[in-house]
PDB file of N, CA and C in Angstrom:
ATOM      1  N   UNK A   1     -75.580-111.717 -80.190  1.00  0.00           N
ATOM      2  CA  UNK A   1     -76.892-111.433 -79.644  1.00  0.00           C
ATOM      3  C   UNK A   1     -77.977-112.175 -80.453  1.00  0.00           C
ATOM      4  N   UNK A   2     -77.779-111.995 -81.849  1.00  0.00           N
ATOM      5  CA  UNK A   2     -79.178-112.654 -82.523  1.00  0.00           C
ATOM      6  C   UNK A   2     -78.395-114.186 -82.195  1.00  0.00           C
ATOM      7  N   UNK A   3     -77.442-115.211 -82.055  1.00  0.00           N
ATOM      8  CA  UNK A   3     -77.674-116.471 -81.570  1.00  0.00           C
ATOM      9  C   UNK A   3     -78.099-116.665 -80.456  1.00  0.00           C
ATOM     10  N   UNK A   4     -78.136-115.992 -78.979  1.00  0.00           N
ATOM     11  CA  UNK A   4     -78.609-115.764 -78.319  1.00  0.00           C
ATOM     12  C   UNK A   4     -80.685-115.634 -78.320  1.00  0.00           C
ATOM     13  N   UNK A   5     -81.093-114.655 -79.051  1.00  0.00           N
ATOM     14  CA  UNK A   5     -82.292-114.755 -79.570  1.00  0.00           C
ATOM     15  C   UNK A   5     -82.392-116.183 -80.098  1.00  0.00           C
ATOM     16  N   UNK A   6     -82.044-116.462 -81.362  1.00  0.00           N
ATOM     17  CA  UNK A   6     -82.223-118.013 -82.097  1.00  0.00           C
ATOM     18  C   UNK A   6     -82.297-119.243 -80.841  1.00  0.00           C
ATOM     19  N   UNK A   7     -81.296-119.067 -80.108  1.00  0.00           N
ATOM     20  CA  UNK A   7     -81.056-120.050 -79.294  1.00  0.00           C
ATOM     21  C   UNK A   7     -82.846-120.080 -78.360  1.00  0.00           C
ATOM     22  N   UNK A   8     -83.169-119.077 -77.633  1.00  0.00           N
ATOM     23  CA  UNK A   8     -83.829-118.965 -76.878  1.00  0.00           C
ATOM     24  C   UNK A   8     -85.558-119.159 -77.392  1.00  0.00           C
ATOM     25  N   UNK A   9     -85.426-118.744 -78.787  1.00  0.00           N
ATOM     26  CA  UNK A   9     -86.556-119.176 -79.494  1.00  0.00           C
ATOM     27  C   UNK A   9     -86.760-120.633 -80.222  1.00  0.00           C
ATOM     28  N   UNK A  10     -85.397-121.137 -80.124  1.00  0.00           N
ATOM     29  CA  UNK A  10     -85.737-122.333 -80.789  1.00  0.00           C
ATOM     30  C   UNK A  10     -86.092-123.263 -78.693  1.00  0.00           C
ATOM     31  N   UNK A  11     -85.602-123.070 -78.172  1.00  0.00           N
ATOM     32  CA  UNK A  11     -85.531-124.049 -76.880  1.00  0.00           C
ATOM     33  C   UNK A  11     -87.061-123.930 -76.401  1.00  0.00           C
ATOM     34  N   UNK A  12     -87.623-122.269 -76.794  1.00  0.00           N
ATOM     35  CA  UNK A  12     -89.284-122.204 -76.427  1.00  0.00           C
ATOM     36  C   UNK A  12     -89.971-123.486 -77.662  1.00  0.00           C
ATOM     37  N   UNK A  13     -89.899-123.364 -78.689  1.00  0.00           N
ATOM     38  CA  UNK A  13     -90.120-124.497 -79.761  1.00  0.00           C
ATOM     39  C   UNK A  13     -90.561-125.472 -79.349  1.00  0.00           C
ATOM     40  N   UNK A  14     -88.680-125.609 -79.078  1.00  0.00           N
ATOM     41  CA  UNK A  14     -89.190-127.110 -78.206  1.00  0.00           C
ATOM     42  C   UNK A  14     -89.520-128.087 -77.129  1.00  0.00           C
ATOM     43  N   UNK A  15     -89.829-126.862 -76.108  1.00  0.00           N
ATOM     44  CA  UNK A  15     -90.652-127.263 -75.036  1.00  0.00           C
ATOM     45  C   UNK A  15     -92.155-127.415 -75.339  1.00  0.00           C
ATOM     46  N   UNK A  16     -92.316-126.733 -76.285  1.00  0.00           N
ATOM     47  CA  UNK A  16     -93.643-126.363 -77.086  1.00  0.00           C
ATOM     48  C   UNK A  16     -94.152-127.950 -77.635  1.00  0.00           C
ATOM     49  N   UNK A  17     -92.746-128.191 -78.002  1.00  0.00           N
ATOM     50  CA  UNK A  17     -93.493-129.357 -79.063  1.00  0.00           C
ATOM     51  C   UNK A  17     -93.005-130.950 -78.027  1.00  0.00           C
ATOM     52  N   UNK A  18     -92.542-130.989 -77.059  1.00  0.00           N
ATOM     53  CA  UNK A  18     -92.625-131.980 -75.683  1.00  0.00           C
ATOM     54  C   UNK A  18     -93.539-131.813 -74.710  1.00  0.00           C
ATOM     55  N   UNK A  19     -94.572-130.731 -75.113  1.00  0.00           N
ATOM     56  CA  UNK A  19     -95.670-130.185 -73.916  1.00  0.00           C
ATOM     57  C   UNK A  19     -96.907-131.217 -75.068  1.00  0.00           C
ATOM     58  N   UNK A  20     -96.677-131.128 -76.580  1.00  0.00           N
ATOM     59  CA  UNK A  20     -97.787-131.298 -77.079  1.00  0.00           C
ATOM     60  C   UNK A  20     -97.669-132.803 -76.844  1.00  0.00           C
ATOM     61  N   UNK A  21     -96.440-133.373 -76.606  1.00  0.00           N
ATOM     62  CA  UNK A  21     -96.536-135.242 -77.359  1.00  0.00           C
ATOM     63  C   UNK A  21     -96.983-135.577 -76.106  1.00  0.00           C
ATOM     64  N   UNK A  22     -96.392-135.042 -74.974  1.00  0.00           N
ATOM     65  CA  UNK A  22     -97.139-135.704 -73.601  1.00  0.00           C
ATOM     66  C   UNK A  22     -98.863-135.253 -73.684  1.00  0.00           C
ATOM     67  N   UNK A  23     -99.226-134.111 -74.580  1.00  0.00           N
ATOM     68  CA  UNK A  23    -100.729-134.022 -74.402  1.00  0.00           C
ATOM     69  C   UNK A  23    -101.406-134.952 -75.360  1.00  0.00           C
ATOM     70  N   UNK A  24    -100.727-135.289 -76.596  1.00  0.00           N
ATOM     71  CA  UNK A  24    -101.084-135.851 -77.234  1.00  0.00           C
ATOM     72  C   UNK A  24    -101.243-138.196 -76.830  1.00  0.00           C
ATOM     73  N   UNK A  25    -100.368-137.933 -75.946  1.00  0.00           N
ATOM     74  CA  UNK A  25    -100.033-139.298 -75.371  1.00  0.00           C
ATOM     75  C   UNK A  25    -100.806-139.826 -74.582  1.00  0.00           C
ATOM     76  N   UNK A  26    -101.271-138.924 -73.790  1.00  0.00           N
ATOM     77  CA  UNK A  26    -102.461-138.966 -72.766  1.00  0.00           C
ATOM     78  C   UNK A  26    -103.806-138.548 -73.176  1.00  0.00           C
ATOM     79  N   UNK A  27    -104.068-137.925 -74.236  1.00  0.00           N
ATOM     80  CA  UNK A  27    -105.260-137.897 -75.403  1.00  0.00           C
ATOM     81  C   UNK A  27    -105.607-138.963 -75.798  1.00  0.00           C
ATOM     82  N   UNK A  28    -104.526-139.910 -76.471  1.00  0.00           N
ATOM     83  CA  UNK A  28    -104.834-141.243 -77.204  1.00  0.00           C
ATOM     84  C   UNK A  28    -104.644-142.141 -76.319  1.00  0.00           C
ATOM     85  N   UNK A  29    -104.294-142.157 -75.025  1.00  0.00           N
ATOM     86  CA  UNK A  29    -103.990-143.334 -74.296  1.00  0.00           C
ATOM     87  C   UNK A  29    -104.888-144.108 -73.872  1.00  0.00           C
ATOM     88  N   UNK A  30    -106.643-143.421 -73.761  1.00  0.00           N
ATOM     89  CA  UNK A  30    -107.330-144.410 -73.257  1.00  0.00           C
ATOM     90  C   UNK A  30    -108.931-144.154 -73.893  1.00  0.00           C
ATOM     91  N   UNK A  31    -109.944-144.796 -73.595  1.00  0.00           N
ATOM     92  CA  UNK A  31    -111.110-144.043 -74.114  1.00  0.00           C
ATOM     93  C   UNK A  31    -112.003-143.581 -72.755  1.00  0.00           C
ATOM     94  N   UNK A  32    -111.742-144.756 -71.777  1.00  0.00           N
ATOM     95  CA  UNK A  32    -112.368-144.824 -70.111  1.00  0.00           C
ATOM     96  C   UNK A  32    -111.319-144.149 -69.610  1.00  0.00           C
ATOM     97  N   UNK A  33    -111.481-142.636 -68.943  1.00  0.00           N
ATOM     98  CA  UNK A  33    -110.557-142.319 -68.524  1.00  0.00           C
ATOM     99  C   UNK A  33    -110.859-142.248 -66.847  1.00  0.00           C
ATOM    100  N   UNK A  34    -110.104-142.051 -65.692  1.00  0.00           N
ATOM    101  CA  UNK A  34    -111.025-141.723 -64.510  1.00  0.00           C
ATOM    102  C   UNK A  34    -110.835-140.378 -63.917  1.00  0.00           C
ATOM    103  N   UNK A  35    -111.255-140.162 -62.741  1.00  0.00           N
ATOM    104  CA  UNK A  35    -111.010-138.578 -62.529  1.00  0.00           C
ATOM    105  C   UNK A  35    -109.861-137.928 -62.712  1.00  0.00           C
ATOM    106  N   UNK A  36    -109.201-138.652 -61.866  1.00  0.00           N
ATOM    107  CA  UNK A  36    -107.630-138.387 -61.849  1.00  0.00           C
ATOM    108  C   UNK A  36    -107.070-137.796 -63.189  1.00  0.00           C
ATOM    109  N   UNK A  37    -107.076-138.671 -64.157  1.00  0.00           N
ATOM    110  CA  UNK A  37    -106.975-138.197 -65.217  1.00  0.00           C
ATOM    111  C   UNK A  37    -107.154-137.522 -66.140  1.00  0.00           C
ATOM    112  N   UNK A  38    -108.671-137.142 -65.659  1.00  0.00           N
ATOM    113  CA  UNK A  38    -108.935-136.075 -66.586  1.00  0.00           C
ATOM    114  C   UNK A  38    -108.002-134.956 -65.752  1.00  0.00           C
ATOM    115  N   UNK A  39    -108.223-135.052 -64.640  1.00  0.00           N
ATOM    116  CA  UNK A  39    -107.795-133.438 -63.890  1.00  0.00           C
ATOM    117  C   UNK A  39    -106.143-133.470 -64.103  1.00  0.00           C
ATOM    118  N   UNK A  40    -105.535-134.772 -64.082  1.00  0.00           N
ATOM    119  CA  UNK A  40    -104.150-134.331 -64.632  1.00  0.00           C
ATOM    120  C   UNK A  40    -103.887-133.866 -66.003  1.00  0.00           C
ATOM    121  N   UNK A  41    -104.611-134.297 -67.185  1.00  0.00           N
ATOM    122  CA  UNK A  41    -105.094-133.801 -68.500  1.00  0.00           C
ATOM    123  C   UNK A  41    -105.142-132.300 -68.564  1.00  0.00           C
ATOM    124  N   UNK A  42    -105.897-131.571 -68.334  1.00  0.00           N
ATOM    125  CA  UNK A  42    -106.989-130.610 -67.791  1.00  0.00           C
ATOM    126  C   UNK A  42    -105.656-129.702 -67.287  1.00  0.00           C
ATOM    127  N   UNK A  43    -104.836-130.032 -66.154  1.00  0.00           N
ATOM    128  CA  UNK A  43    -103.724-129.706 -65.985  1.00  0.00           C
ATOM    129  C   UNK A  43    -102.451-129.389 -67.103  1.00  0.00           C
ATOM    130  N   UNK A  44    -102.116-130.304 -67.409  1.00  0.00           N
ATOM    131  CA  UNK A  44    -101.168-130.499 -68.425  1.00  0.00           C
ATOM    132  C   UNK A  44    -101.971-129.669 -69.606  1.00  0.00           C
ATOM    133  N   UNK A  45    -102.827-129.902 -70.038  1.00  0.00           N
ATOM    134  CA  UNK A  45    -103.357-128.527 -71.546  1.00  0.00           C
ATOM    135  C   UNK A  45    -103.105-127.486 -71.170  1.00  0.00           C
ATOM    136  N   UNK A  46    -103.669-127.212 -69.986  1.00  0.00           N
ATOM    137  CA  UNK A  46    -103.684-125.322 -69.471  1.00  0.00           C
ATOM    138  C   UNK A  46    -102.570-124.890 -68.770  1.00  0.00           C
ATOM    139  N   UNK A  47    -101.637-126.076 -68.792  1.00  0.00           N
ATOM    140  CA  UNK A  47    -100.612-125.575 -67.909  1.00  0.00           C
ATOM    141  C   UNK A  47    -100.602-124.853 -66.305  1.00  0.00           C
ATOM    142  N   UNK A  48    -101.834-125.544 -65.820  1.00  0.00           N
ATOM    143  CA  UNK A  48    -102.198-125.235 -64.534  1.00  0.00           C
ATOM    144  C   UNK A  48    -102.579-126.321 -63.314  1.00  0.00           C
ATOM    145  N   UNK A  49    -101.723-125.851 -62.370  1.00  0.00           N
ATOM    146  CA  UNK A  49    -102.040-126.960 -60.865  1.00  0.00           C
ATOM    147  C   UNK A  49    -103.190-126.435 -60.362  1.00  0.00           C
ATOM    148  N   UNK A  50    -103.847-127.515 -60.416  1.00  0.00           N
ATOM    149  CA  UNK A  50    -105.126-127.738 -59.531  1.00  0.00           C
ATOM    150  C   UNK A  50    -104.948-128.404 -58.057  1.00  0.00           C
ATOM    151  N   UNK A  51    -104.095-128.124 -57.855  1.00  0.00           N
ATOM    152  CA  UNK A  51    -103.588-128.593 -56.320  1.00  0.00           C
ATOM    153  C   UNK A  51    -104.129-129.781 -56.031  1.00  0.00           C
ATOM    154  N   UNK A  52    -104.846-129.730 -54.289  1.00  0.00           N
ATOM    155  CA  UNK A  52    -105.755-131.101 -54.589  1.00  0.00           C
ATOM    156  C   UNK A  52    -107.117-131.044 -54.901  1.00  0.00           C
ATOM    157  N   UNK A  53    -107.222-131.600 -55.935  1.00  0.00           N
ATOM    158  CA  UNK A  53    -108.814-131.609 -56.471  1.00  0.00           C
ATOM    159  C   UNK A  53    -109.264-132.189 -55.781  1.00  0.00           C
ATOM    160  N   UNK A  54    -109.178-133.598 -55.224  1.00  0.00           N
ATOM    161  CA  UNK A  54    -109.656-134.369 -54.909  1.00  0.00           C
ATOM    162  C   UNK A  54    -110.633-133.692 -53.316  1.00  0.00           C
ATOM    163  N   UNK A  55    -109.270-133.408 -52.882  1.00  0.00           N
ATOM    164  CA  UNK A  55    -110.191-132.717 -51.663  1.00  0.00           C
ATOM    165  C   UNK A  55    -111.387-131.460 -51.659  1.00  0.00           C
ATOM    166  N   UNK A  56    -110.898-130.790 -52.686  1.00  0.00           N
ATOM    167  CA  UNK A  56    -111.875-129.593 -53.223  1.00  0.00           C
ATOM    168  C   UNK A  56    -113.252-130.209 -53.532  1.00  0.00           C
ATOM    169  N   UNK A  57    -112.907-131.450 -54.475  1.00  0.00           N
ATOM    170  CA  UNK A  57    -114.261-132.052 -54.430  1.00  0.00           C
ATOM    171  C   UNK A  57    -114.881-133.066 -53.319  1.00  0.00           C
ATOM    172  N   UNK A  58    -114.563-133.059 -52.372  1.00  0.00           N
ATOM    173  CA  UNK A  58    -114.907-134.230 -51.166  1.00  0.00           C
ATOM    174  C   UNK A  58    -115.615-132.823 -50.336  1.00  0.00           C
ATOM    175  N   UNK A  59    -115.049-131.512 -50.489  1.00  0.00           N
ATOM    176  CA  UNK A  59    -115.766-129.849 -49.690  1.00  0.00           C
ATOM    177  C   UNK A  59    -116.614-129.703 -50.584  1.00  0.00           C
ATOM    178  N   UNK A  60    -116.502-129.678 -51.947  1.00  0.00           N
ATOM    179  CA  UNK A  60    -117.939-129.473 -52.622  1.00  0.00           C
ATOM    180  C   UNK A  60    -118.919-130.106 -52.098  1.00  0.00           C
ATOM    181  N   UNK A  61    -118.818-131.511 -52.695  1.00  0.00           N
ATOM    182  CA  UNK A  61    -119.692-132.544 -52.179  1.00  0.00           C
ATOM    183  C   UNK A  61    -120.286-132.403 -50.687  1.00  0.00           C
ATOM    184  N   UNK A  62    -119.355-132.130 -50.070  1.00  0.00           N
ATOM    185  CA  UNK A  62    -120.131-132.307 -48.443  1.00  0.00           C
ATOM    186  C   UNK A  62    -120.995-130.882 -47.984  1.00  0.00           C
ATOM    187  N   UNK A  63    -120.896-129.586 -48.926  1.00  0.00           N
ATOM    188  CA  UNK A  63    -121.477-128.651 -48.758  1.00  0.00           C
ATOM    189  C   UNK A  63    -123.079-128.709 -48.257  1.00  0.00           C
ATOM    190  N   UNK A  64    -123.911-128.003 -47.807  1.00  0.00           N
ATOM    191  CA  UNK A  64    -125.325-127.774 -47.577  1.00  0.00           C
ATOM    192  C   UNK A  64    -125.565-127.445 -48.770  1.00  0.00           C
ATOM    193  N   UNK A  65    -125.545-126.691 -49.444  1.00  0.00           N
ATOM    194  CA  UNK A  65    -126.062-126.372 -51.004  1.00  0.00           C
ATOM    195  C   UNK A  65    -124.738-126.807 -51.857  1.00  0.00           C
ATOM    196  N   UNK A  66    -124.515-128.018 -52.038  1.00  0.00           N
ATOM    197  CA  UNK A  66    -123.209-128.176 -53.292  1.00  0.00           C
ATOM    198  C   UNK A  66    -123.640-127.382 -54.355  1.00  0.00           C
ATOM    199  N   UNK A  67    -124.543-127.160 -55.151  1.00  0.00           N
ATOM    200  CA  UNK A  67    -124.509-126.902 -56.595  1.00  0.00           C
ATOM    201  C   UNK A  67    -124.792-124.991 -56.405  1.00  0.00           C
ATOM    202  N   UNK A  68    -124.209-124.508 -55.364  1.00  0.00           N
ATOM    203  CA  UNK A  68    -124.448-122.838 -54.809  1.00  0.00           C
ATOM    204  C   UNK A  68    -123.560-122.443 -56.487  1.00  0.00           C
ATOM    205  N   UNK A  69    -122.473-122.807 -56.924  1.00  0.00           N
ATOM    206  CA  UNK A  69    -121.691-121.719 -58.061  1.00  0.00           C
ATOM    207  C   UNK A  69    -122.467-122.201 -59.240  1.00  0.00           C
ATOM    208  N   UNK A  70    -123.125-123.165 -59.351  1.00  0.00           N
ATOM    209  CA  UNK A  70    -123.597-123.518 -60.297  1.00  0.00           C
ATOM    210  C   UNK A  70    -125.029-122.811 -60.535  1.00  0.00           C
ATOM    211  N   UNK A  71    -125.474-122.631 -59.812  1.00  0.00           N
ATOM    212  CA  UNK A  71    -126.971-121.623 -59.473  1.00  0.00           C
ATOM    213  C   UNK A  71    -126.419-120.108 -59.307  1.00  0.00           C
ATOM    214  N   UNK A  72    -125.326-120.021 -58.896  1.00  0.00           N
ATOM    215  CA  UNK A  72    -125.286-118.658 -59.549  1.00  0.00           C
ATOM    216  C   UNK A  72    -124.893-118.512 -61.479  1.00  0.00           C
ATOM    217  N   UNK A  73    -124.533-119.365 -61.372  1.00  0.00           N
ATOM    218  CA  UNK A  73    -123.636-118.867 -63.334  1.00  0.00           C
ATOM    219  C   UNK A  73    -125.423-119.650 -63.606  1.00  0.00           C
ATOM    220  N   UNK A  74    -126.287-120.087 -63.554  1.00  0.00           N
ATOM    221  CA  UNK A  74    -127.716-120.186 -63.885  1.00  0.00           C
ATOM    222  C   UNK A  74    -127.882-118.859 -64.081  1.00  0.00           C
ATOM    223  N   UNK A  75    -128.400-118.606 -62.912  1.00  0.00           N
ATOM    224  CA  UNK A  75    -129.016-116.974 -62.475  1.00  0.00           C
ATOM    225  C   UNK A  75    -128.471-115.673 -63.503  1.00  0.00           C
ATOM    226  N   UNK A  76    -126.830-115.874 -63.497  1.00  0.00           N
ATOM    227  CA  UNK A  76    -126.029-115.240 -64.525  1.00  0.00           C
ATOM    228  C   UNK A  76    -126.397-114.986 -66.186  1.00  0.00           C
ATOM    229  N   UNK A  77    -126.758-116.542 -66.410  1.00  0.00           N
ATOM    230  CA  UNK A  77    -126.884-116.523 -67.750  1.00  0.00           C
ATOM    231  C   UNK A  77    -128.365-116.394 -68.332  1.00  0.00           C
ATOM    232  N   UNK A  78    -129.381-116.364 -67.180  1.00  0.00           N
ATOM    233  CA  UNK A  78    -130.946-115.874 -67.198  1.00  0.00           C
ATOM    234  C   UNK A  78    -130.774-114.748 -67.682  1.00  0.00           C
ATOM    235  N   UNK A  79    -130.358-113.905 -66.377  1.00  0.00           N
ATOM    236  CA  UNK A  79    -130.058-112.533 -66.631  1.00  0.00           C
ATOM    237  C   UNK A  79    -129.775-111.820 -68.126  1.00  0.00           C
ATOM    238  N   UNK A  80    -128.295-112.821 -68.429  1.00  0.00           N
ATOM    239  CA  UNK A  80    -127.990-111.886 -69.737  1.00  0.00           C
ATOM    240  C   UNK A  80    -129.076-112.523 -70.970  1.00  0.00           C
ATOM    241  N   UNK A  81    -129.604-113.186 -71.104  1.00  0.00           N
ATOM    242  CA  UNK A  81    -131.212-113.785 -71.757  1.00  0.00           C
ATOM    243  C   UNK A  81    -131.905-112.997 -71.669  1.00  0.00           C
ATOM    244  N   UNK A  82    -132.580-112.466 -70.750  1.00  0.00           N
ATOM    245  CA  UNK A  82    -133.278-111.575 -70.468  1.00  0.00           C
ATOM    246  C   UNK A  82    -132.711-110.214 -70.928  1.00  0.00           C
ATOM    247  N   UNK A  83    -131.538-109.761 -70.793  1.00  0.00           N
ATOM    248  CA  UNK A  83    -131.206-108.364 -71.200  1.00  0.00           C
ATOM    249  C   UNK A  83    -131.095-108.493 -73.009  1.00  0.00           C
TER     250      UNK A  83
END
């Protein structure tokens, strides 16, 4: 049982430490990066799919009020200023 444990804690390790060299690879790989990249970046740190961004941002953009979440977290952070 405890090689079992050992085993299973060392394999978290080292996914741990093949999650960092690909973050670290794509950290140093460029200084101009473009969207894409950041959002695959951005991805890969947090360990989260952003599905398609691209389109999310082509619906932002084409919105009547694009900057609506951004005027609320404004409004938000007035507020707690004020309190």
């Amino acid at each position: 049982m405890a090689n079992d444990l050992l085993c299973a804690y060392l394999k978290t390790g080292l996914s741990l430490i093949e999650r960092n060299k690909r973050t670290d690879t794509i950290w140093k790989s460029k200084c101009a990066w473009t969207d894409k990249e950041i959002a695959l970046f951005m991805e890969n740190i947090f360990d989260f799919d952003l599905g398609d961004f691209y389109r999310t941002y082509l619906e932002i953009k084409n919105r009547q009020n694009p900057p609506k979440f951004l005027d609320t977290m404004r409004a938000a952070l007035v507020k707690k200023f004020e309190e």
